[in-house]
N, C-alpha and C. Protein backbone atom coordinates (compact mmCIF):
# COMPACT_ATOMS: atom_id res chain seq x y z
N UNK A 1 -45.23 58.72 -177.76
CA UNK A 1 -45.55 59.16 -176.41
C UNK A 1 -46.77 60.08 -176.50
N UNK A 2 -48.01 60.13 -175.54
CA UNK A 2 -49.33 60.56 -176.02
C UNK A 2 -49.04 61.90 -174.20
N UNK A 3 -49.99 62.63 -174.63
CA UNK A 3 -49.99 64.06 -174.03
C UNK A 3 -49.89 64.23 -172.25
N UNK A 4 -50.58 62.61 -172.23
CA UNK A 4 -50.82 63.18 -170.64
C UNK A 4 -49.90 62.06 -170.04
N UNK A 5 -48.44 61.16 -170.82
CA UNK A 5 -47.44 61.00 -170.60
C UNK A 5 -46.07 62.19 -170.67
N UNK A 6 -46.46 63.03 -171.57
CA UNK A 6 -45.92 63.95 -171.97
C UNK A 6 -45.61 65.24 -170.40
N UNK A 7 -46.88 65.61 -170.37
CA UNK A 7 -47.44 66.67 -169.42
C UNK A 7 -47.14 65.87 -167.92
N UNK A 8 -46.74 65.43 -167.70
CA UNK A 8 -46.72 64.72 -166.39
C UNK A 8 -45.08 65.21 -165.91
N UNK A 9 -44.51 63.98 -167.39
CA UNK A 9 -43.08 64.29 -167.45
C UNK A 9 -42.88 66.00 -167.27
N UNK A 10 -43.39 66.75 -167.68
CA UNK A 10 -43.24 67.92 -167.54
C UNK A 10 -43.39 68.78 -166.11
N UNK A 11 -44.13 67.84 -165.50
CA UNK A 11 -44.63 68.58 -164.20
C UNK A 11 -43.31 67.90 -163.58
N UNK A 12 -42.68 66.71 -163.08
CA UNK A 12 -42.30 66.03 -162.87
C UNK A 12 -40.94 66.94 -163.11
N UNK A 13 -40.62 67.34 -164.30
CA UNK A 13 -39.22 67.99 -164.48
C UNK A 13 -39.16 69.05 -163.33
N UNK A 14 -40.23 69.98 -163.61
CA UNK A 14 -40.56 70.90 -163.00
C UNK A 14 -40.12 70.80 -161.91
N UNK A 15 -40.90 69.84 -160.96
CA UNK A 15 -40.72 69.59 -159.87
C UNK A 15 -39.22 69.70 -159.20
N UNK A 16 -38.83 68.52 -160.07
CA UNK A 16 -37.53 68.57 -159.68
C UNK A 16 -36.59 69.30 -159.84
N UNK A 17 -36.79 70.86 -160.35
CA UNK A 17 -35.94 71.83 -160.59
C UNK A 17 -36.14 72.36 -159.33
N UNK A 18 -37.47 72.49 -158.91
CA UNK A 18 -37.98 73.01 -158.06
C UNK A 18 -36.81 72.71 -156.73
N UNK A 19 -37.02 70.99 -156.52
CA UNK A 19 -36.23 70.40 -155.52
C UNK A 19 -35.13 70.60 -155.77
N UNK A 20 -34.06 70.67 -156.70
CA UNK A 20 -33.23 70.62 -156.66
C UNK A 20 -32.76 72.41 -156.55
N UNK A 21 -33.60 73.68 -156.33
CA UNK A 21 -33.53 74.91 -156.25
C UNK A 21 -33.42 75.29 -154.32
N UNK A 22 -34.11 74.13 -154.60
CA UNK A 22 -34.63 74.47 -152.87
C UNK A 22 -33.08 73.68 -152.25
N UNK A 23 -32.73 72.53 -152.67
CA UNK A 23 -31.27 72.22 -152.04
C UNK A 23 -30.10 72.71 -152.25
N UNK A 24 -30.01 73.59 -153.01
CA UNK A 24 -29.21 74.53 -153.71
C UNK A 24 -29.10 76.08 -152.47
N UNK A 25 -30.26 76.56 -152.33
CA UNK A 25 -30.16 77.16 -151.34
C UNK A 25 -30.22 76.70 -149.81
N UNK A 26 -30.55 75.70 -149.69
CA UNK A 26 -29.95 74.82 -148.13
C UNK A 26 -28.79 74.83 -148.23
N UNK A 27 -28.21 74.19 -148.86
CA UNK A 27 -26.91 73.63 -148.59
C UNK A 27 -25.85 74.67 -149.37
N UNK A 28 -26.27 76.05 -150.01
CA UNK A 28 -25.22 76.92 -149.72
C UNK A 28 -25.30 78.34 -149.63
N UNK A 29 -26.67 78.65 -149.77
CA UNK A 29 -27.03 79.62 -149.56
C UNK A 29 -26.98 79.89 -147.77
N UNK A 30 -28.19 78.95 -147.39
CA UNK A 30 -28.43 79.20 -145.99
C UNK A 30 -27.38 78.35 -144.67
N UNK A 31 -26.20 78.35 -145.70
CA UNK A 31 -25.38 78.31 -144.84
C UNK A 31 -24.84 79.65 -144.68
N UNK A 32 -24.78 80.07 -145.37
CA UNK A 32 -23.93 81.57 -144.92
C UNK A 32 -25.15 82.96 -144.97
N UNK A 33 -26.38 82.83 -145.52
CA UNK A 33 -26.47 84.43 -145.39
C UNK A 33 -27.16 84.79 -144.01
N UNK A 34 -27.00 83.73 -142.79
CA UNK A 34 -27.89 84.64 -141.85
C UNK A 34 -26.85 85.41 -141.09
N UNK A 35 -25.36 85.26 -141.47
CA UNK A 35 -24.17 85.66 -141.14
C UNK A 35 -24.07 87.07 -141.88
N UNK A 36 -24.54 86.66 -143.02
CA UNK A 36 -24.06 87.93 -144.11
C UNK A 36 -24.85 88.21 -145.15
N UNK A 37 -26.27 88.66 -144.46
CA UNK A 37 -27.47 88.84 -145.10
C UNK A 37 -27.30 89.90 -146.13
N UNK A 38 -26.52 90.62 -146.68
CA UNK A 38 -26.53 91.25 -147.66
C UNK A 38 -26.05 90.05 -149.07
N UNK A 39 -26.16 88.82 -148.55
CA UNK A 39 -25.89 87.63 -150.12
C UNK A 39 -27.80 87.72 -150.43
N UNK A 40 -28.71 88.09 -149.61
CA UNK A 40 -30.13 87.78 -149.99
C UNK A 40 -30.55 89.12 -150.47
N UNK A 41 -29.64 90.18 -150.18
CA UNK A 41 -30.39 91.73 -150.47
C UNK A 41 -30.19 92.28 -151.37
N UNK A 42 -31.46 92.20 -152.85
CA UNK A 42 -30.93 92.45 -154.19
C UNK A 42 -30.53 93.87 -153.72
N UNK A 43 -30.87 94.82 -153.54
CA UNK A 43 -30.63 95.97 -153.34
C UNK A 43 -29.44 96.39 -152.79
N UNK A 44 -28.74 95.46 -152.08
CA UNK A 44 -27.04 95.59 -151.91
C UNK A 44 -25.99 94.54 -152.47
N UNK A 45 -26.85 94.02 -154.17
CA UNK A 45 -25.92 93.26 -154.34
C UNK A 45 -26.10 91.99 -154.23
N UNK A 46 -27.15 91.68 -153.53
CA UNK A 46 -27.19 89.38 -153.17
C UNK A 46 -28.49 89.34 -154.26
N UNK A 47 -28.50 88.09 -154.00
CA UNK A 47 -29.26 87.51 -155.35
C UNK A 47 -30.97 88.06 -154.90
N UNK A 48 -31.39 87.73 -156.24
CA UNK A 48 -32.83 88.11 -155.79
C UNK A 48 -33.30 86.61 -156.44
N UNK A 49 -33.87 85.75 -155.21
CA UNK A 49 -34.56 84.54 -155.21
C UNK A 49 -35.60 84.56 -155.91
N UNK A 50 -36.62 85.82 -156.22
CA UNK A 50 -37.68 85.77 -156.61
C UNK A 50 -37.58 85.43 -158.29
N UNK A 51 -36.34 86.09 -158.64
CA UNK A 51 -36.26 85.68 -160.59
C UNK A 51 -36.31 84.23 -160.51
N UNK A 52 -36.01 83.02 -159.68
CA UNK A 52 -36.07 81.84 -159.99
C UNK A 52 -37.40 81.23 -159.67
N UNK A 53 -38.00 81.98 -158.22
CA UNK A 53 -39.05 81.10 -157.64
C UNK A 53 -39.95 81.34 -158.19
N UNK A 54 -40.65 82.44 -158.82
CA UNK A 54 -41.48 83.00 -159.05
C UNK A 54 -41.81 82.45 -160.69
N UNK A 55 -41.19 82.26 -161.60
CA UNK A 55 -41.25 81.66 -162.70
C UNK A 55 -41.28 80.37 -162.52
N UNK A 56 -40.67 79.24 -161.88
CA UNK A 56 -40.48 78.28 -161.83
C UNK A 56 -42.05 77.54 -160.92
N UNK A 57 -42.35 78.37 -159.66
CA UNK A 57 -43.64 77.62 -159.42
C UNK A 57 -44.56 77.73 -160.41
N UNK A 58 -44.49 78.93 -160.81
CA UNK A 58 -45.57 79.12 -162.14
C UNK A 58 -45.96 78.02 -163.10
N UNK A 59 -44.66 77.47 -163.63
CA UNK A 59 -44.65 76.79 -164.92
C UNK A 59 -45.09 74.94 -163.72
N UNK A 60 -44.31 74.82 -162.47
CA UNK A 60 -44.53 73.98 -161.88
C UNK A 60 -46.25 73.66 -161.80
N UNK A 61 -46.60 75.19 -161.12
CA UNK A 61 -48.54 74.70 -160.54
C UNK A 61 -49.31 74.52 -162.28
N UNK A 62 -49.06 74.86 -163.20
CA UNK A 62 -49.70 74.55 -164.69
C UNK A 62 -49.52 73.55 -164.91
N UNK A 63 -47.93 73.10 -164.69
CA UNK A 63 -47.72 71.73 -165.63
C UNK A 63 -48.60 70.78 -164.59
N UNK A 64 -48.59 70.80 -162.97
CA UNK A 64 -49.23 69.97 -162.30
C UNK A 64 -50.97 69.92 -162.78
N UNK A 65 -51.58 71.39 -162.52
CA UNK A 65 -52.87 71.36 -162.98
C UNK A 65 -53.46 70.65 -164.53
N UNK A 66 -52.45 70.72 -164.70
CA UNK A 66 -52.66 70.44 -166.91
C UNK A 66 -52.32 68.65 -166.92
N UNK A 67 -51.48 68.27 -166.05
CA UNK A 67 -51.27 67.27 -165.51
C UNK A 67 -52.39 66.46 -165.13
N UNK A 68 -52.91 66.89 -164.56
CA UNK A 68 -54.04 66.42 -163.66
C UNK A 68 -55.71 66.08 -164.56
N UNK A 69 -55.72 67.08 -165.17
CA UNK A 69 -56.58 67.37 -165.90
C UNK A 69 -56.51 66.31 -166.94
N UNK A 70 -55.06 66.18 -167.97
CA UNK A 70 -54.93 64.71 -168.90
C UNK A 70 -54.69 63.88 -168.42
N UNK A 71 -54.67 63.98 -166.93
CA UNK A 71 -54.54 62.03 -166.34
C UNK A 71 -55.58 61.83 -165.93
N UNK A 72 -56.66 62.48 -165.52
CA UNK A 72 -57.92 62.27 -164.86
C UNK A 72 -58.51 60.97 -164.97
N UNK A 73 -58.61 60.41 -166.08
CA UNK A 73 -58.90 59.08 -166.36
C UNK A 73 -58.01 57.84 -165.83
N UNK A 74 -57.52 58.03 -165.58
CA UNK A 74 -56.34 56.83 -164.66
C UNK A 74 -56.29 57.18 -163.50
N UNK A 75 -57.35 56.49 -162.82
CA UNK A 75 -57.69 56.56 -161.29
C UNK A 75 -56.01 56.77 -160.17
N UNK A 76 -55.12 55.77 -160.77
CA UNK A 76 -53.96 55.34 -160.19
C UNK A 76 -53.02 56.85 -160.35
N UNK A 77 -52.97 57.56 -161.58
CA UNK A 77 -51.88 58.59 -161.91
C UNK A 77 -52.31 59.40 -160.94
N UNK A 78 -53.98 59.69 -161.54
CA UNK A 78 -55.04 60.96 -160.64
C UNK A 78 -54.36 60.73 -159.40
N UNK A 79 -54.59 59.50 -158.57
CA UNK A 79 -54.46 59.57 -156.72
C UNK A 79 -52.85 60.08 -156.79
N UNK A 80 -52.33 60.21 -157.82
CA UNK A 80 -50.37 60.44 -157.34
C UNK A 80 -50.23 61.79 -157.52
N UNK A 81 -50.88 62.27 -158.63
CA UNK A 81 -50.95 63.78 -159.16
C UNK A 81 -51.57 64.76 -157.75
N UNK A 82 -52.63 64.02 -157.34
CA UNK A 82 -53.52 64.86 -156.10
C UNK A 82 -52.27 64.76 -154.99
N UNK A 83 -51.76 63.51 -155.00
CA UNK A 83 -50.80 63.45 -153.51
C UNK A 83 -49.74 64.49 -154.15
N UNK A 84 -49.02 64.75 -155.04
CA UNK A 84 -48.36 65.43 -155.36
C UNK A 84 -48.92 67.22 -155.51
N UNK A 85 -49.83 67.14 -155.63
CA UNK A 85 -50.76 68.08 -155.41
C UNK A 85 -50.84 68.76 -154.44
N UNK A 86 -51.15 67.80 -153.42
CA UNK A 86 -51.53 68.19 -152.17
C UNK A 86 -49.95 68.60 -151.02
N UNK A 87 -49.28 67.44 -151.21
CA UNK A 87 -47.65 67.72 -150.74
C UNK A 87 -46.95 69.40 -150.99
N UNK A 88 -47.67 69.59 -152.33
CA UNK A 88 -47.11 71.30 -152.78
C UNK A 88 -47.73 72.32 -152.48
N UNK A 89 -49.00 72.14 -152.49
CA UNK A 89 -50.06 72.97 -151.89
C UNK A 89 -49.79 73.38 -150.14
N UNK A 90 -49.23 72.16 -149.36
CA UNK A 90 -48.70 72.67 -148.44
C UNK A 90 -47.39 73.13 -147.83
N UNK A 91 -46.67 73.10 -148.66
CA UNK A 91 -45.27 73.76 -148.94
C UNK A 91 -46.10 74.76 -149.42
N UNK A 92 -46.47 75.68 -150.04
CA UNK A 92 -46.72 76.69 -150.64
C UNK A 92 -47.35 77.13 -149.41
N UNK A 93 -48.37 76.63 -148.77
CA UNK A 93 -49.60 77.66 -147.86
C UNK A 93 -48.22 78.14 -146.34
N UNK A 94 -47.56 77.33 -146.59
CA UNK A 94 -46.62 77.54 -145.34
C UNK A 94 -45.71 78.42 -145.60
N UNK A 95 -45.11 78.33 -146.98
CA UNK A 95 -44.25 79.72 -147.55
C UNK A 95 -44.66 80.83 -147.39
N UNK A 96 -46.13 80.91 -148.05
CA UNK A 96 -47.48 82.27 -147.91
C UNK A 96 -47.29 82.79 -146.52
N UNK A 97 -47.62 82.04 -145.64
CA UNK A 97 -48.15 82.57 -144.18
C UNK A 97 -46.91 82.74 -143.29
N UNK A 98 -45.86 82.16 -143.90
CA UNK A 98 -44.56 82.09 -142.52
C UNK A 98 -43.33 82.52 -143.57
N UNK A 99 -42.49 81.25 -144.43
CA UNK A 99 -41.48 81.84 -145.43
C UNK A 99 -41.05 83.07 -145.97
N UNK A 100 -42.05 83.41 -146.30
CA UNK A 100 -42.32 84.35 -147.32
C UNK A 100 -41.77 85.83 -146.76
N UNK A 101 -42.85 86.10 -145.34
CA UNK A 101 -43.04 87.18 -145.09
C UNK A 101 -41.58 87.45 -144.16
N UNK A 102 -40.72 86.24 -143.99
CA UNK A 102 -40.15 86.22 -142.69
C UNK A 102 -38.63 86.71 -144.14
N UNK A 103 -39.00 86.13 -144.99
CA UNK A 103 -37.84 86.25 -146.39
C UNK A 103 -37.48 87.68 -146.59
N UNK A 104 -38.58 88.19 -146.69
CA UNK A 104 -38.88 89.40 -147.55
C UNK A 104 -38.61 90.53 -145.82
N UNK A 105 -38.91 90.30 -144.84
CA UNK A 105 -37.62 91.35 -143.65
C UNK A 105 -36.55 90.88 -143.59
N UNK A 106 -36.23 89.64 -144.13
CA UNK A 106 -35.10 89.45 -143.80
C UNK A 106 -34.36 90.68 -145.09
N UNK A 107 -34.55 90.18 -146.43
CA UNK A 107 -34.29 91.00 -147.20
C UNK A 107 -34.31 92.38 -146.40
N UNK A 108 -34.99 92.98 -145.98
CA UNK A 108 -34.88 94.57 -146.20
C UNK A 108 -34.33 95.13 -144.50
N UNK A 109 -33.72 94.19 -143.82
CA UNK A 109 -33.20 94.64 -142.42
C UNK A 109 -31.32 95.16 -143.14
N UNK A 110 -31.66 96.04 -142.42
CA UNK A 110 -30.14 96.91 -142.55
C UNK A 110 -29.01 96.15 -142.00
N UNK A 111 -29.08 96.16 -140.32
CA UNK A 111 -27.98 95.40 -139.89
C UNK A 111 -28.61 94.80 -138.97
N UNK A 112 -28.95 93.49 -139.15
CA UNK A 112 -29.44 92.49 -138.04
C UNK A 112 -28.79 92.35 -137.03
N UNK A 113 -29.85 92.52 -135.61
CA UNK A 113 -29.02 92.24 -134.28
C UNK A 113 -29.30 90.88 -133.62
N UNK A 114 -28.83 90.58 -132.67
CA UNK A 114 -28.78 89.06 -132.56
C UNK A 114 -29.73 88.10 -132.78
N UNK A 115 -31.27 88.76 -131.92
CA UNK A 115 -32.18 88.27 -132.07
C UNK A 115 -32.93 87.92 -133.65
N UNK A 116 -32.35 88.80 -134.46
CA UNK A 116 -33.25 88.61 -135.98
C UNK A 116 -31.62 87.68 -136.68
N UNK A 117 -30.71 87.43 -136.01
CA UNK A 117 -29.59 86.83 -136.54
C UNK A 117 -30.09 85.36 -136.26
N UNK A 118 -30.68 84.92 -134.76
CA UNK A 118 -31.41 83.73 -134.22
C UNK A 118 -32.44 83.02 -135.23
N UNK A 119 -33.37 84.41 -135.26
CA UNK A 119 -34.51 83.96 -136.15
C UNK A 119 -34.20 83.47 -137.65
N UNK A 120 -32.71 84.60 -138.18
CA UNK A 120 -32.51 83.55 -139.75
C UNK A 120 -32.33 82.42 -139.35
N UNK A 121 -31.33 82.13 -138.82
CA UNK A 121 -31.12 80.97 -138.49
C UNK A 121 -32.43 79.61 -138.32
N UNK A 122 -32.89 80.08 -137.50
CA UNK A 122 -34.54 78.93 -137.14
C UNK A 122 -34.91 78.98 -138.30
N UNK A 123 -35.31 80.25 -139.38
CA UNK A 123 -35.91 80.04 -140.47
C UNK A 123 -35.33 79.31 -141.69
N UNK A 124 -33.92 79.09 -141.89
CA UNK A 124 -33.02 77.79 -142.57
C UNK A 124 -33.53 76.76 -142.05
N UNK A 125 -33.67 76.24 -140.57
CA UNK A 125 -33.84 74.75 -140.37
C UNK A 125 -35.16 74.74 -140.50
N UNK A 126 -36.13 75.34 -140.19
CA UNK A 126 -37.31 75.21 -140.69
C UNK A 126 -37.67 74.92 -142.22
N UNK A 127 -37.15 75.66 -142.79
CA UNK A 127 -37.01 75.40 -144.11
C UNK A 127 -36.93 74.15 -145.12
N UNK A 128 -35.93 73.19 -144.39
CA UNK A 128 -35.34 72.47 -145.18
C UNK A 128 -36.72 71.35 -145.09
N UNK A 129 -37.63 71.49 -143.98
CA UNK A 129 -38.57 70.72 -144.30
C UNK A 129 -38.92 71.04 -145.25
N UNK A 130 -39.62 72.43 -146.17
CA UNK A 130 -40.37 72.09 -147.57
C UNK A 130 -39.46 71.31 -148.67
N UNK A 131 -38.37 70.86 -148.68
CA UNK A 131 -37.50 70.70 -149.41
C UNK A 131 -38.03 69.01 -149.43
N UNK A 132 -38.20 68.44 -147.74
CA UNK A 132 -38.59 67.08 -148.09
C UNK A 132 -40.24 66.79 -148.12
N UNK A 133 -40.87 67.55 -148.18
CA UNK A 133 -42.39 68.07 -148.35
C UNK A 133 -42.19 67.96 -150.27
N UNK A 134 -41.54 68.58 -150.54
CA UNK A 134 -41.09 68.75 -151.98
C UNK A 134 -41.18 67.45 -153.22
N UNK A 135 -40.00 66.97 -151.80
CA UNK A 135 -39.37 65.37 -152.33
C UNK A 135 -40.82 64.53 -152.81
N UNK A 136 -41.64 64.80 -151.39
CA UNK A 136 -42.73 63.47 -151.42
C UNK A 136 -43.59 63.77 -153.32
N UNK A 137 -43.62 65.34 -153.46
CA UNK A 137 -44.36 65.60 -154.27
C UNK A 137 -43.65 65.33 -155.44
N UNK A 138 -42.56 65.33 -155.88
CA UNK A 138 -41.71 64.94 -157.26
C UNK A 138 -41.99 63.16 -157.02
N UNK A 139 -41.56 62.69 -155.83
CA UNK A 139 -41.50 60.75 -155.93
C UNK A 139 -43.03 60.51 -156.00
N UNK A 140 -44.11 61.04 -155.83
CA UNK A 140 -45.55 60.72 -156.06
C UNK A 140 -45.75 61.10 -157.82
N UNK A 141 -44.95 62.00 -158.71
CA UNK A 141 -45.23 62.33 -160.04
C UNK A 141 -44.44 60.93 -161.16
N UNK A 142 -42.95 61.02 -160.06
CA UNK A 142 -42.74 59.54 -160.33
C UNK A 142 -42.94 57.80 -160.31
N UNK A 143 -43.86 58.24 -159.43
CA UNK A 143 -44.53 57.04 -159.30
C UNK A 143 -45.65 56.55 -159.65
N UNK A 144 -46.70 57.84 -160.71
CA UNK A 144 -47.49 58.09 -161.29
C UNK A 144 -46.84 57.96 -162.87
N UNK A 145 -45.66 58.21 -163.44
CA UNK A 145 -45.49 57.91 -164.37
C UNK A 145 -44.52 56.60 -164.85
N UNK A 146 -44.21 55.74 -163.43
CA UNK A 146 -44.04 54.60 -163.76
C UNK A 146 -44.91 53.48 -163.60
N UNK A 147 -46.06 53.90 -163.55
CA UNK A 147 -47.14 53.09 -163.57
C UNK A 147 -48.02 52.93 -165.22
N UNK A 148 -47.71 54.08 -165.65
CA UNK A 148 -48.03 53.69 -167.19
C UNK A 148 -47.08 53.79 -168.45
């Protein structure tokens, strides 16, 4: 097996830890913490999301870039790597500007009153789109490495 079969598979794993992190907190996280937001507040005890996300895109955006870089020559991988590329790039710019910031009050509100109880809520179903934003970008790495 030669490097930029190797490195793909790798992004590709990645990925799918990724996806499978993100359905992990849909389907049981954000079922319950806009009820009982102290499961998201390291500081009283709930998990802190950032030890997983924060390492894991890391190793994800390298293995993709490093990816990209040893497939360059295979016009066909290149166009799956970029779509996969591009699929994460906008899951990410949407986390940045909206997720993120909406995560991180949610984290640090004391006792949420109805209206910021509403808003967790919207921000779960909103959510679960990057999850299939996600998808497209893991089935484009797979479909780039069943082509060679």
């Amino acid at each position: 097996m030669n490097f930029h079969t190797v490195i793909l598979q790798a992004a590709m794993v990645f990925g799918a830890i990724g996806l499978g992190g993100g359905l992990y907190e849909a389907l049981l996280i954000d079922r319950t913490w806009p009820r009982l937001p102290h499961l998201i507040q390291p500081q009283r005890g709930g998990i802190d999301r950032k030890l997983f996300w924060i390492p894991m895109h890391t190793a994800y955006e390298l293995a993709l870039a490093v990816s990209l870089w040893a497939n360059w020559q295979s016009p066909f991988a290149r166009y799956c790597i970029l779509a996969a590329l591009a699929a994460h790039a906008i899951t990410r710019a949407w986390s940045f500007v909206h997720f993120i910031p909406a995560a991180l009050r949610f984290e640090q509100a004391e006792d949420p009153g109805p209206s910021q109880v509403e808003a967790a809520w919207a921000w779960t179903r909103q959510s679960r789109w990057r999850i299939a934003i996600e998808a497209c970008a893991v089935l484009a790495l797979a479909v780039a490495l069943s082509s060679g």
